[in-house]
N, C-alpha and C. Protein backbone atom coordinates (compact mmCIF):
# COMPACT_ATOMS: atom_id res chain seq x y z
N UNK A 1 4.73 24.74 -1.51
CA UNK A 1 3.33 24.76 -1.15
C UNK A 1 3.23 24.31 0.31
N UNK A 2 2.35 25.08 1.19
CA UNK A 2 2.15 24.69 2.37
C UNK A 2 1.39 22.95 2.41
N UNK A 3 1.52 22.76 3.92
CA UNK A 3 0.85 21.71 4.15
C UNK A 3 -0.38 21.30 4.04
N UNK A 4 -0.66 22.54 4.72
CA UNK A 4 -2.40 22.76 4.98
C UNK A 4 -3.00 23.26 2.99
N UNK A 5 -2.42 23.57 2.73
CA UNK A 5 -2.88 24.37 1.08
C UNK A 5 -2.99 22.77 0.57
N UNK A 6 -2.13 21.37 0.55
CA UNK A 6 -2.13 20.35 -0.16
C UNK A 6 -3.13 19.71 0.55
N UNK A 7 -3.30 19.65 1.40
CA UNK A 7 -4.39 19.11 2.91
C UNK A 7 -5.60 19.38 1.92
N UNK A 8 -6.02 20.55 2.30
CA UNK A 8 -7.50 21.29 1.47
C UNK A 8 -7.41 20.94 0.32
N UNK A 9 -6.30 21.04 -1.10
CA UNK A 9 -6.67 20.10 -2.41
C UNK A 9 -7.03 18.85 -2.31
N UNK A 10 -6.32 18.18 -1.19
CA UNK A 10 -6.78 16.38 -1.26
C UNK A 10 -7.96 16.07 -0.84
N UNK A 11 -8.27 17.07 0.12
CA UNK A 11 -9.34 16.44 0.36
C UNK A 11 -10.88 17.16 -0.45
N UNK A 12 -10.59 18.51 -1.17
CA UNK A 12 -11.84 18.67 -2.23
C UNK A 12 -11.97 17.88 -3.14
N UNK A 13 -10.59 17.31 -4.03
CA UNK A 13 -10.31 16.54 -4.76
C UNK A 13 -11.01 15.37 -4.47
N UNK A 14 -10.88 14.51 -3.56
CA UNK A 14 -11.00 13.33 -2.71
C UNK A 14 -12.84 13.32 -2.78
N UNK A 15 -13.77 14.62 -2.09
CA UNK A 15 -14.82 14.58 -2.12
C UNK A 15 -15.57 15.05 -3.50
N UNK A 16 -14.41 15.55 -4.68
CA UNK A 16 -15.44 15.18 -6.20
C UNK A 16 -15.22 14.11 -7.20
N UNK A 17 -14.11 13.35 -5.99
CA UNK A 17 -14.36 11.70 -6.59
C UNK A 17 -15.60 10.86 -6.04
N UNK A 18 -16.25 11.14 -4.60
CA UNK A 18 -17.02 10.62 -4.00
C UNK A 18 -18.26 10.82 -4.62
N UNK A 19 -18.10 12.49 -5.33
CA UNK A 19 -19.61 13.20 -6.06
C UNK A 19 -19.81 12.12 -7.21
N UNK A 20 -18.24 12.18 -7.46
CA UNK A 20 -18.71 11.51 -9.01
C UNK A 20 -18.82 9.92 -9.03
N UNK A 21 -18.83 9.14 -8.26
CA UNK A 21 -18.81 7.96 -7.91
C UNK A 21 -20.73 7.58 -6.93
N UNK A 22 -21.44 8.70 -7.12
CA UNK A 22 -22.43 8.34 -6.81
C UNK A 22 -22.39 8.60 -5.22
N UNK A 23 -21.52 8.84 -4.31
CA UNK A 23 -21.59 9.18 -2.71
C UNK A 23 -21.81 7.99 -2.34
N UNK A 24 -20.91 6.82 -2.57
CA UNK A 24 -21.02 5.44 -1.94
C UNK A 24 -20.12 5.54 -0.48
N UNK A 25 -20.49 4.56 0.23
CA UNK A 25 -20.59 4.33 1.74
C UNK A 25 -19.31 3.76 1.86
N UNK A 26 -18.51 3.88 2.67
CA UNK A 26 -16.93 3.26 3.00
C UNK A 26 -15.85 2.91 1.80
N UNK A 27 -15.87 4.30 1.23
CA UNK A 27 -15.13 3.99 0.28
C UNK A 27 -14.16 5.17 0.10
N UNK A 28 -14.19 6.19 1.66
CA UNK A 28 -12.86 7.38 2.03
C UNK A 28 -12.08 7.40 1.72
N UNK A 29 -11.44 5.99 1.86
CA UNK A 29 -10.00 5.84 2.36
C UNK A 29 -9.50 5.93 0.53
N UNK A 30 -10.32 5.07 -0.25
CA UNK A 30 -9.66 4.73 -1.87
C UNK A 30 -9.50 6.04 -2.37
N UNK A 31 -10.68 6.69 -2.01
CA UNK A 31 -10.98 8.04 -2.56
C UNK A 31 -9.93 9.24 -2.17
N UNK A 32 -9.87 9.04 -0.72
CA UNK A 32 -8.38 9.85 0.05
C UNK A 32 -7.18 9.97 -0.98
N UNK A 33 -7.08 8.29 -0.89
CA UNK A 33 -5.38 7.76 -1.90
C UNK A 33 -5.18 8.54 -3.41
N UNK A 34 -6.91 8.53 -3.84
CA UNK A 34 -6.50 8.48 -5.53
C UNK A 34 -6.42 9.56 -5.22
N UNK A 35 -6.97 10.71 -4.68
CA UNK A 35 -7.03 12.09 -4.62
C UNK A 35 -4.86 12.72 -4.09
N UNK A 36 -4.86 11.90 -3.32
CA UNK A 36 -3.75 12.31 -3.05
C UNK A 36 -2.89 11.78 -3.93
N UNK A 37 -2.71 10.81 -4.40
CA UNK A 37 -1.51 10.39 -5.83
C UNK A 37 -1.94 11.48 -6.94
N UNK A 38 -2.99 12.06 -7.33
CA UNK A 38 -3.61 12.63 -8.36
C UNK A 38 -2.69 14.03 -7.81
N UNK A 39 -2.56 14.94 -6.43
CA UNK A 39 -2.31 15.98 -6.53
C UNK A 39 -0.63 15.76 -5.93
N UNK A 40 -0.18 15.01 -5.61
CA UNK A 40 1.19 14.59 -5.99
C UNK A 40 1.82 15.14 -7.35
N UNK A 41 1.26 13.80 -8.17
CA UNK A 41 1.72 13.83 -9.32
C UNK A 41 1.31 15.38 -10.00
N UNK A 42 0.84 15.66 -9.48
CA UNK A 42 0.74 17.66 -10.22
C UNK A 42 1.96 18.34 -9.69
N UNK A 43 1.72 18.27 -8.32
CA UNK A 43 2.81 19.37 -7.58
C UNK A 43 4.10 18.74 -7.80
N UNK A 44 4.35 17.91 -8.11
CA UNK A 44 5.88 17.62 -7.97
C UNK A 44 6.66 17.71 -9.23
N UNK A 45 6.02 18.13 -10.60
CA UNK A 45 5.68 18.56 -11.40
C UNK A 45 6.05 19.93 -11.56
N UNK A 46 6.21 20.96 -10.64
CA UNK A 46 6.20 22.13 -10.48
C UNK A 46 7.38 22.33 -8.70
N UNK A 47 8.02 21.17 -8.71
CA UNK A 47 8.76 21.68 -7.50
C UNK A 47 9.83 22.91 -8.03
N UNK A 48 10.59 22.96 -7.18
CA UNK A 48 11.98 23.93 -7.08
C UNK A 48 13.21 22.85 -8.01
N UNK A 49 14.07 23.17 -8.81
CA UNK A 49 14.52 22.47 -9.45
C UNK A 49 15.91 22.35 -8.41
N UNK A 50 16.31 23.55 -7.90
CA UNK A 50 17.28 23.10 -6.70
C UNK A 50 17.08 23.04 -5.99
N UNK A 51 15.95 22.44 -5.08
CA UNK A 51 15.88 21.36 -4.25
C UNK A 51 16.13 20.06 -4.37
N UNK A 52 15.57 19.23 -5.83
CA UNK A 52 16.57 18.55 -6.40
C UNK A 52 17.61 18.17 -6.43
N UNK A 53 18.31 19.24 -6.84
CA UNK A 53 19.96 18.89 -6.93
C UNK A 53 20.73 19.04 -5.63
N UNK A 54 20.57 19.76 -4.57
CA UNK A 54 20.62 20.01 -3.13
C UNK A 54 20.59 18.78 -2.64
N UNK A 55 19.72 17.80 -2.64
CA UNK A 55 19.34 16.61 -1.90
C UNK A 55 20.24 15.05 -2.50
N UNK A 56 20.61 15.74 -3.76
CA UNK A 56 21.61 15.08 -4.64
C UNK A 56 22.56 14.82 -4.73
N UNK A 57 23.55 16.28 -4.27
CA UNK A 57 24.95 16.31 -3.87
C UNK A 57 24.61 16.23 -2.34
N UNK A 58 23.84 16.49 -1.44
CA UNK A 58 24.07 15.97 0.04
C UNK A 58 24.36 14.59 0.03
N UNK A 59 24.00 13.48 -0.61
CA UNK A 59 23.57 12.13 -0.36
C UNK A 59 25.16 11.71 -1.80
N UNK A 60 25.16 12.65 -2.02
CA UNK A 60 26.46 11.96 -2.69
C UNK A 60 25.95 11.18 -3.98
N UNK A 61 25.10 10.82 -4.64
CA UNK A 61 24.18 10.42 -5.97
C UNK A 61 23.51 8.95 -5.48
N UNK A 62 24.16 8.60 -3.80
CA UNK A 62 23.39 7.55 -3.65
C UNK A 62 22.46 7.44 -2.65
N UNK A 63 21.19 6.21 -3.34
CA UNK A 63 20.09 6.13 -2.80
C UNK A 63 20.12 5.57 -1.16
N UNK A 64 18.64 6.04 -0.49
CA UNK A 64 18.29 5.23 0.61
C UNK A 64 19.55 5.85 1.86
N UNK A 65 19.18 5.28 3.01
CA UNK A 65 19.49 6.04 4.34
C UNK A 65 21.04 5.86 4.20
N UNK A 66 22.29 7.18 4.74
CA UNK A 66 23.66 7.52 4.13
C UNK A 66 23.82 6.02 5.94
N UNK A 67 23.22 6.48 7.01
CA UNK A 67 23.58 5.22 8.14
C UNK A 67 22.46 4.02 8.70
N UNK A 68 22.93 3.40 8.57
CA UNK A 68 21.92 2.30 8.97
C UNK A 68 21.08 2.20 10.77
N UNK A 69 19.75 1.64 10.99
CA UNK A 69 19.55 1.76 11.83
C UNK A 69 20.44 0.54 12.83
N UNK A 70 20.80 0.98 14.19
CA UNK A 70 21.64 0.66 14.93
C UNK A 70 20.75 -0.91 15.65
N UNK A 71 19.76 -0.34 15.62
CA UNK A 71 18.85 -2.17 16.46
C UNK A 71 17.88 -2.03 15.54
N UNK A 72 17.31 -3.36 15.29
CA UNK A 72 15.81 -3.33 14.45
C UNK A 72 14.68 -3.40 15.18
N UNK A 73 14.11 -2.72 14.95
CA UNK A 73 12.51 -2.98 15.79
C UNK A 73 12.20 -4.25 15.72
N UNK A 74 11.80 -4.71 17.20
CA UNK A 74 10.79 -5.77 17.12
C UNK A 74 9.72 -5.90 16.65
N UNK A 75 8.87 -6.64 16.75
CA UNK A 75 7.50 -6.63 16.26
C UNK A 75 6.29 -6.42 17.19
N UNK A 76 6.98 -5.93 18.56
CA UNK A 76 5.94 -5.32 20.03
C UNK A 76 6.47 -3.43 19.37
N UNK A 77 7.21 -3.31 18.71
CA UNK A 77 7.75 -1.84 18.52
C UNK A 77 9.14 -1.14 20.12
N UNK A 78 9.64 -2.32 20.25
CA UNK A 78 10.63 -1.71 21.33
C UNK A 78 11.85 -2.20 20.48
């Protein structure tokens, strides 16, 4: 699924949680999240099954980054 195709579900999704919540005032962002975990959990549901296994044998069956980062960010971001 394109980017833009999941873009446009989250955010119709997102605005008939707002419908149904009465159209309350600063409350985007919750509405954004649930909308987007809600169409997650659909599409991923329906991925490619070898993409899966592709990303599986690349990484060898183990989790998290194969090299570590070389310096850690500070906390200015340099």
């Amino acid at each position: 699924m394109d980017m833009l195709d999941l873009t446009d579900l989250i955010r119709s999704r997102a605005y008939q949680i707002w419908e149904s919540e009465g159209w309350p005032n600063g409350r985007h962002v919750v509405h954004w999240l649930r909308a987007e975990s809600e169409i997650y959990d659909t599409t991923k549901d329906h991925a490619p099954a070898g993409k899966a296994a592709k990303q599986t044998k690349k990484s060898g069956g183990k989790s998290g980054p194969s090299k570590p980062r070389s310096k850690p960010l500070r906390a200015n971001g340099h």
